[in-house]
Protein backbone atom coordinates (compact mmCIF):
# COMPACT_ATOMS: atom_id res chain seq x y z
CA UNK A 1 0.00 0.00 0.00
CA UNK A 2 2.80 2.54 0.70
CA UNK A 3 4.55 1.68 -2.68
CA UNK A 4 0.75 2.69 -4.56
CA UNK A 5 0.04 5.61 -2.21
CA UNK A 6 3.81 6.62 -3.29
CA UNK A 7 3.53 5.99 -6.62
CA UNK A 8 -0.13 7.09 -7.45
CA UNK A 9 -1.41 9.28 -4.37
CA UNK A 10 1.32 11.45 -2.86
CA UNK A 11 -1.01 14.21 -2.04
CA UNK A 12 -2.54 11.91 0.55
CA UNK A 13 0.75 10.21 1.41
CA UNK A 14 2.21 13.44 2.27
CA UNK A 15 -0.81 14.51 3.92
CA UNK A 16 -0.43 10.96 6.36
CA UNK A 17 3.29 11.94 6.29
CA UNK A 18 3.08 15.36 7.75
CA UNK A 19 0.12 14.49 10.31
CA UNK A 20 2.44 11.87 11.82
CA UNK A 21 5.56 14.46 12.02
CA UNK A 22 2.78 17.02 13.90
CA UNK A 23 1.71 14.12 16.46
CA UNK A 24 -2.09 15.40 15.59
CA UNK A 25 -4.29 13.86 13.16
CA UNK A 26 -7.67 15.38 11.43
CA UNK A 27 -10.30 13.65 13.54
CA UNK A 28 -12.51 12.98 10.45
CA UNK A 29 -11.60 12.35 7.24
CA UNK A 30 -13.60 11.81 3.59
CA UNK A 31 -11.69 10.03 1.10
CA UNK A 32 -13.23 10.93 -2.34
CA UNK A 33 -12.50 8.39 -5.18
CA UNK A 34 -13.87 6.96 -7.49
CA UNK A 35 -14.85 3.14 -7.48
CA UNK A 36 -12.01 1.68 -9.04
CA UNK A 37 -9.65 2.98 -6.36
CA UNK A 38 -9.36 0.74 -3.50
CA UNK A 39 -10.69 2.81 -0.07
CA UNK A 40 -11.51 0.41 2.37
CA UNK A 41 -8.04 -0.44 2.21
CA UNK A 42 -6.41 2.85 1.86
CA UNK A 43 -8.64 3.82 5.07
CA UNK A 44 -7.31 0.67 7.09
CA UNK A 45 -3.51 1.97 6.26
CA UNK A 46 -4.31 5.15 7.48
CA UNK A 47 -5.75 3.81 10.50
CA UNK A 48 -2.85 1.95 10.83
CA UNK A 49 -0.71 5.29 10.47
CA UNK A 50 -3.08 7.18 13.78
CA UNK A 51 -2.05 4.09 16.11
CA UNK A 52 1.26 2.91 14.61
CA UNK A 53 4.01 3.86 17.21
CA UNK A 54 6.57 4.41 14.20
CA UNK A 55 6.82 7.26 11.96
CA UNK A 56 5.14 5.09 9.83
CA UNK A 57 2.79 2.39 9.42
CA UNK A 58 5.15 -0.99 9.65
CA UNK A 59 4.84 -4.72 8.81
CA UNK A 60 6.46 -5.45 12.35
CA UNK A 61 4.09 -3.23 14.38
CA UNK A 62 1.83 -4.85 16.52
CA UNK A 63 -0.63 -2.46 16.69
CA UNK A 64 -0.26 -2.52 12.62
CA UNK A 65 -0.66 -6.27 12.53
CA UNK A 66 -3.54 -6.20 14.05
CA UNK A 67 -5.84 -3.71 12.08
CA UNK A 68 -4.40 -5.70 8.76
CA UNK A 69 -5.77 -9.23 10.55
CA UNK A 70 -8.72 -7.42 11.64
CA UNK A 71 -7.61 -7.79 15.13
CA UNK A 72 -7.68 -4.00 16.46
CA UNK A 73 -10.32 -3.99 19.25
CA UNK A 74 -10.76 -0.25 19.15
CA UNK A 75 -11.79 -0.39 15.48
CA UNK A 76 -14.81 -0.71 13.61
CA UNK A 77 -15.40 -0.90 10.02
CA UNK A 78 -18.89 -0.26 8.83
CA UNK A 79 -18.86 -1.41 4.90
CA UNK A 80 -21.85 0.11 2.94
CA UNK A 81 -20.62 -1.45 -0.18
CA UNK A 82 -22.57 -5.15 -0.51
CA UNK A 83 -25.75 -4.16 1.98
CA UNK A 84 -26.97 -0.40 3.17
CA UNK A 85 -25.79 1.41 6.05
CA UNK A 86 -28.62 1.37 8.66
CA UNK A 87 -29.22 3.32 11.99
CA UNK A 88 -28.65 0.18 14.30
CA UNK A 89 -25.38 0.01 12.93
CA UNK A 90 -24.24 3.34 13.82
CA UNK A 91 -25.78 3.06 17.20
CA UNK A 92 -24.01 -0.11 17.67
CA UNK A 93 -20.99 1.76 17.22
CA UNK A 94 -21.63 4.78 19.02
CA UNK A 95 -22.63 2.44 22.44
CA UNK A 96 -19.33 0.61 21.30
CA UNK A 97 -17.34 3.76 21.89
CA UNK A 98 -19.27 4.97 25.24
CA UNK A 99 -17.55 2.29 27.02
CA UNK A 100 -13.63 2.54 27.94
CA UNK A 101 -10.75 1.81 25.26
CA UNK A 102 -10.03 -1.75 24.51
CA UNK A 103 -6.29 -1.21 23.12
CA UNK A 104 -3.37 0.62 25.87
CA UNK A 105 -2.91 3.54 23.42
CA UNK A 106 -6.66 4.71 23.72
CA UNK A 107 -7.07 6.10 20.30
CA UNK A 108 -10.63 4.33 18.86
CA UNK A 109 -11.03 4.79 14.92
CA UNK A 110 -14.35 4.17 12.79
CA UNK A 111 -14.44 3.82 9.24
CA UNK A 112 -17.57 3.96 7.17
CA UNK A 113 -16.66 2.52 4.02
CA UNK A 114 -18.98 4.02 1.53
CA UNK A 115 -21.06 6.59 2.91
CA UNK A 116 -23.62 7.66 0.34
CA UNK A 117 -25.07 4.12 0.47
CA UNK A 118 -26.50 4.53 3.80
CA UNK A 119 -30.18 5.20 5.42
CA UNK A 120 -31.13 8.95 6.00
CA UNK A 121 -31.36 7.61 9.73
CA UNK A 122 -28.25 6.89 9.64
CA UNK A 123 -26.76 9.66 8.43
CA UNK A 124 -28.92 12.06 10.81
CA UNK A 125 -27.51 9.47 14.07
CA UNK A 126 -23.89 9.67 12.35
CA UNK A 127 -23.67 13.77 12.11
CA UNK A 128 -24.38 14.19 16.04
CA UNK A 129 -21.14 11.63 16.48
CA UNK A 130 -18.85 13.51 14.21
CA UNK A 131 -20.50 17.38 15.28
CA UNK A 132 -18.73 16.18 19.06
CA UNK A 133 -15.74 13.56 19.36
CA UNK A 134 -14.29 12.62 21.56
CA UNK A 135 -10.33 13.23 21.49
CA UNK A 136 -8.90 10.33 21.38
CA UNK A 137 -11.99 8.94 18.71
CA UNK A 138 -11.05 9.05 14.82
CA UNK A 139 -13.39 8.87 11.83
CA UNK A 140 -12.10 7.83 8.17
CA UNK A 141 -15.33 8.08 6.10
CA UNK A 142 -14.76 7.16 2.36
CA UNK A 143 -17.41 7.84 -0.90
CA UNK A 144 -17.02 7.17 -4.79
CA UNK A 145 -19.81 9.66 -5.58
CA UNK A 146 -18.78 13.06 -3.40
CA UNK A 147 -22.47 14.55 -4.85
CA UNK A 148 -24.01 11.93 -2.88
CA UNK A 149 -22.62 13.27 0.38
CA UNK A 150 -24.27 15.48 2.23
CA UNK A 151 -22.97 19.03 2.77
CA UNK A 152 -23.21 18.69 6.87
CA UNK A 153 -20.86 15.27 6.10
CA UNK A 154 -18.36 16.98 4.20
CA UNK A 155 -17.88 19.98 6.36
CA UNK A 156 -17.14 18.05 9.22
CA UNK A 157 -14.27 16.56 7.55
CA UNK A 158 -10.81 17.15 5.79
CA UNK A 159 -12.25 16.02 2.51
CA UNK A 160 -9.20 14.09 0.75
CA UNK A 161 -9.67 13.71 -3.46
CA UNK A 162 -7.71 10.87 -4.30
CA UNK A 163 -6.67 10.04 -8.04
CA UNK A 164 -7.16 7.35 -10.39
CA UNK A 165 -3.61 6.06 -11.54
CA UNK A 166 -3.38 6.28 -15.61
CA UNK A 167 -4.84 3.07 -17.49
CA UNK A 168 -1.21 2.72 -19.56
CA UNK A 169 0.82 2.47 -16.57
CA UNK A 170 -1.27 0.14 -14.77
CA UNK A 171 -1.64 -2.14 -18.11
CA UNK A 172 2.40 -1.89 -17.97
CA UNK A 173 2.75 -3.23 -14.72
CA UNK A 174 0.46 -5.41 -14.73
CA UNK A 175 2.34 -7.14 -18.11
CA UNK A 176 5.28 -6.93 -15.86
CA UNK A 177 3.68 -8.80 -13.17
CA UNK A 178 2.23 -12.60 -16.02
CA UNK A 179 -1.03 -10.78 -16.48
CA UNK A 180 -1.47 -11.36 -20.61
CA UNK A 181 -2.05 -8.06 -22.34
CA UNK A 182 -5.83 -8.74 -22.82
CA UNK A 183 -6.99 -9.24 -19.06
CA UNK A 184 -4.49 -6.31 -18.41
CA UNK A 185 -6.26 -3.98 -20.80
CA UNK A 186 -9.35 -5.17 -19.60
CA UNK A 187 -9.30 -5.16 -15.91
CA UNK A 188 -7.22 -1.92 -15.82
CA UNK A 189 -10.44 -0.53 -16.84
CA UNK A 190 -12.14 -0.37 -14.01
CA UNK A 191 -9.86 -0.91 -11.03
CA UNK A 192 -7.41 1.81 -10.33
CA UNK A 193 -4.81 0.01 -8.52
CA UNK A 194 -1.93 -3.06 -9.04
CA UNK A 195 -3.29 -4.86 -5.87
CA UNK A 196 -7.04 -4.53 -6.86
CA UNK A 197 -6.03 -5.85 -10.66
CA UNK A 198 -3.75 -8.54 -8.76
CA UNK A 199 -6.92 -9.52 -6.76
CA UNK A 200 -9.70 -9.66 -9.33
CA UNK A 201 -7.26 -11.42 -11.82
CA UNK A 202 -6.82 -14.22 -9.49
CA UNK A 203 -10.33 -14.34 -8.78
CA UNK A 204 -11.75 -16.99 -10.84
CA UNK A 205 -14.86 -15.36 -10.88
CA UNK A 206 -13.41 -12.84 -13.15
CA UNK A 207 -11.94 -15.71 -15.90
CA UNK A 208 -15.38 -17.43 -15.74
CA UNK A 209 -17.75 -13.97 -16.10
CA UNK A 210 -15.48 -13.08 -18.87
CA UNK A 211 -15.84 -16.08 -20.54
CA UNK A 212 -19.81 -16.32 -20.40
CA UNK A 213 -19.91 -12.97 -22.07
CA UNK A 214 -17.68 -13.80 -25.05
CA UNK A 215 -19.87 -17.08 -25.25
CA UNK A 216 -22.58 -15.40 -24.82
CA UNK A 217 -21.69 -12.91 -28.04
CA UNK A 218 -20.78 -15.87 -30.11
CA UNK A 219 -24.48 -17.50 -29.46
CA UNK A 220 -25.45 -14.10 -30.75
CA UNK A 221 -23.58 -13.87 -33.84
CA UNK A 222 -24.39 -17.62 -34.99
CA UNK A 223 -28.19 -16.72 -34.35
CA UNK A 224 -29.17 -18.18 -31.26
CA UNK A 225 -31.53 -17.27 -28.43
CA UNK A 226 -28.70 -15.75 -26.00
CA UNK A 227 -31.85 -15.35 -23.19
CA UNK A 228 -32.10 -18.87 -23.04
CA UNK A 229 -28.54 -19.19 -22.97
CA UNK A 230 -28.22 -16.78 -20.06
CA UNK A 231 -31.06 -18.82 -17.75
CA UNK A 232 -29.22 -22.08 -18.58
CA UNK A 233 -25.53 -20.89 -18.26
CA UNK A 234 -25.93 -17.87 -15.82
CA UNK A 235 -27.19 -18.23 -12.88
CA UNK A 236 -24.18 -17.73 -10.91
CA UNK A 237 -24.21 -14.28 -12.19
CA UNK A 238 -27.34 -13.78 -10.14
CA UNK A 239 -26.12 -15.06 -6.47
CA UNK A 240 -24.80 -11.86 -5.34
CA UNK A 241 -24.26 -7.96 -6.03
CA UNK A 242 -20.24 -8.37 -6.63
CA UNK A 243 -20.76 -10.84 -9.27
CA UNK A 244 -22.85 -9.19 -10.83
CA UNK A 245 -21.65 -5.71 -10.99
CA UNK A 246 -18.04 -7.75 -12.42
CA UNK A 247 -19.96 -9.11 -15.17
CA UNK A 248 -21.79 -5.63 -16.12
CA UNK A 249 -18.72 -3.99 -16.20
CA UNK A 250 -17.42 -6.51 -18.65
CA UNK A 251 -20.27 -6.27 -20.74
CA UNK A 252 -20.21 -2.82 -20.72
CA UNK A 253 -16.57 -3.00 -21.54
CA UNK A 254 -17.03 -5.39 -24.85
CA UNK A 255 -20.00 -3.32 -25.91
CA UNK A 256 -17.65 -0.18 -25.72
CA UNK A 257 -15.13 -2.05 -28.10
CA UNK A 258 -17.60 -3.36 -30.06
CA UNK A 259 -19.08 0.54 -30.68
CA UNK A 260 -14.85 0.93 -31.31
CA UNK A 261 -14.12 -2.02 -32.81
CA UNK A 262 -12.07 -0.83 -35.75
CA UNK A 263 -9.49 1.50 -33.63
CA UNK A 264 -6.58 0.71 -31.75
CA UNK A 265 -7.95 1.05 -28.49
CA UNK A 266 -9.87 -1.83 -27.77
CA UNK A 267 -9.65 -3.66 -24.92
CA UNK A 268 -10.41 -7.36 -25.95
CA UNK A 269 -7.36 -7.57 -27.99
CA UNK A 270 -7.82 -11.31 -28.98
CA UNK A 271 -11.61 -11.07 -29.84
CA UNK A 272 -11.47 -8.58 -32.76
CA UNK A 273 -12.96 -10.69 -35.16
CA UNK A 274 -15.85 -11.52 -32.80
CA UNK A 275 -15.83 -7.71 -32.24
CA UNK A 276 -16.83 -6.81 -35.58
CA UNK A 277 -19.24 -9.63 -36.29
CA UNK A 278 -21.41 -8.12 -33.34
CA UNK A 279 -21.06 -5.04 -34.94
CA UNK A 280 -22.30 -5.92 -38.42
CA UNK A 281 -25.40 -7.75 -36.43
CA UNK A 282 -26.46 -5.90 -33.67
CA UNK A 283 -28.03 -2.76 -34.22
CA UNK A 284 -28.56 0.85 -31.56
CA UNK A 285 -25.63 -0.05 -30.02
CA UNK A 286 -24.71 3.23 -28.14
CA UNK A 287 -28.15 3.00 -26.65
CA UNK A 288 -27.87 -0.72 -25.49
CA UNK A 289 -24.69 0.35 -23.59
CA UNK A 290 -26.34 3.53 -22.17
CA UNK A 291 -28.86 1.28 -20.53
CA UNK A 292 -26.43 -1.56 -19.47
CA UNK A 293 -25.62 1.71 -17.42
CA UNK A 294 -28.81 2.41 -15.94
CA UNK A 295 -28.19 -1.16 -14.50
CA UNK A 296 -25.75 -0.95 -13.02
CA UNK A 297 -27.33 1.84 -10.57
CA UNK A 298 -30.22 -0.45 -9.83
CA UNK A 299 -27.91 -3.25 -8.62
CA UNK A 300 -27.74 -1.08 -4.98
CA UNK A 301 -31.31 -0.48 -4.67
CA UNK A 302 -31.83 -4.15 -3.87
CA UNK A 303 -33.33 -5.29 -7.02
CA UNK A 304 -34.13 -8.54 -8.28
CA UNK A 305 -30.53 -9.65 -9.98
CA UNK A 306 -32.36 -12.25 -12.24
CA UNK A 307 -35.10 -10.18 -13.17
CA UNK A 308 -32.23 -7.74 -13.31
CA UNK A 309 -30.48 -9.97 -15.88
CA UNK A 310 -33.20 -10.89 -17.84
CA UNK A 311 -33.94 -6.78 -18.71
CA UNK A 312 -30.08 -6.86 -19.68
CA UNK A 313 -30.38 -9.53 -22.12
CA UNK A 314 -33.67 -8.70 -23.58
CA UNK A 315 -32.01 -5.20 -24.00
CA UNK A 316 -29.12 -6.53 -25.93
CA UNK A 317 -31.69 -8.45 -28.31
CA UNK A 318 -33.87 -5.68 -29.17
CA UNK A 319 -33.75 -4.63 -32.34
């Protein structure tokens, strides 16, 4: 994590840096990215920098150790990104900290990993926690859509931008590191770090996803009825949110080259052919990706993911 925060955030690095040289750390801070940057983990290294007793976060400190094995008793970690943020949870948290510190060093750190996907009721119980902490209580709050954050959350905070590290270099590093040139091109568009490529490349989630949508293109270029095909070959796709956002960004993706088949920059390098024959077939193509889109923002609003997939498929054979 230091080498990437080096290397592709030194704004925020520095900002960690020079907090640590003070002794004094902002007692709430947003981290603004956007989704293909990994938060949850930059967040847990810069808890790791508020209770480290180094000048900086170390593989050998205990305290360290701890908040990377999830160990840290004085630290809570509220993820909004698979489920919504409700009241009770905050609550939890707030009777959590009421009571005396767990770890000798007495500094107790929240993180709220993905604000803007939380209750109202939430939000309302969370902005009386952050209006009066205590000293020795830390808040690392982290969003990919800032306009989804509510003023009264944002002034309360040193709101940190953090930026997405160029597609090229990532695609070079990732060649460097046995990732062929295809998966790099492909998953370097749309995660914005080495260790998040690294993971979802050894996921074989992502190999199998990928495949079902190139064999789900070739059904459609030899004529056949890719919604059956997608009930009998699919369901996976359907048993949870993270699958299924992987697989709509990879559609997305193909339909993008498929719109850009005939330049340089396509992404599924070894698939031109199969590029172009979708091309020459499938007709309103631009607006077939614009609403793959408008599915992806329904995947948080607890839809139904097969009924979900079913409108994607039926959108890609409309005429």
């Amino acid at each position: 994590m230091k080498e990437y925060l080096n290397k592709y955030q030194s704004v925020f690095y520095n900002t960690l840096l020079n907090s640590k040289k003070r002794g004094k750390f902002p007692q709430a801070i947003l981290l603004n990215g956007s989704k293909d940057i990994p938060l949850l983990e930059i967040a847990k290294y810069s808890a790791c920098w508020i209770v480290c007793d180094g000048d900086e976060p170390s593989e050998d400190d205990i305290k360290c150790i701890k908040i990377n094995n999830g160990n840290y008793a004085d630290l809570i970690v509220i993820d909004g990104k698979n489920q919504t943020i409700k009241k009770g949870e905050i609550e939890k948290m707030q009777e959590r900290f009421s009571l005396s510190s767990v770890e000798d060093n007495a500094k107790r750190i929240y993180i709220i990993n993905l604000i803007e996907h939380s209750t109202s009721e939430a939000i309302n119980s969370l902005l009386k926690f952050l209006e009066e902490p205590d000293e020795d209580t830390y808040a690392i709050i982290t969003t990919e859509n800032i306009n989804n954050v509510l003023p009264t959350i944002i002034s309360r905070c040193l709101n940190l931008r953090l930026s997405k590290a160029s597609k090229r270099e990532l695609v070079v590093e990732a060649i460097k590191k046995g990732i062929v040139l295809e998966d790099a091109l492909v998953l370097a568009s749309f995660n914005g770090s080495m260790s998040l490529i690294e993971d979802c490349y050894n996921n074989s989630k992502y190999i199998s996803l990928k495949d079902l949508v190139i064999e789900m293109f070739n059904e459609y270029v030899e004529g056949e009825n890719i919604l059956y095909f997608s009930q009998v070959e699919m369901g996976d796709v359907t048993l949870d949110k993270v699958n299924f956002r992987l697989f709509l960004d990879i559609l997305d993706l193909f339909l993008l080259d498929v719109v850009n088949y005939d330049s340089e920059d396509v992404n599924f390098v070894e698939h031109k052919d199969l590029l172009k024959n979708v091309h020459d077939k499938m007709p309103n193509i631009s607006d077939k990706v614009e609403k793959i889109m408008r599915y992806k923002s329904q995947i948080d609003l607890n839809a139904n993911l097969k009924l979900l997939l079913d409108s994607v498929i039926i959108n890609l054979k409309g005429e």
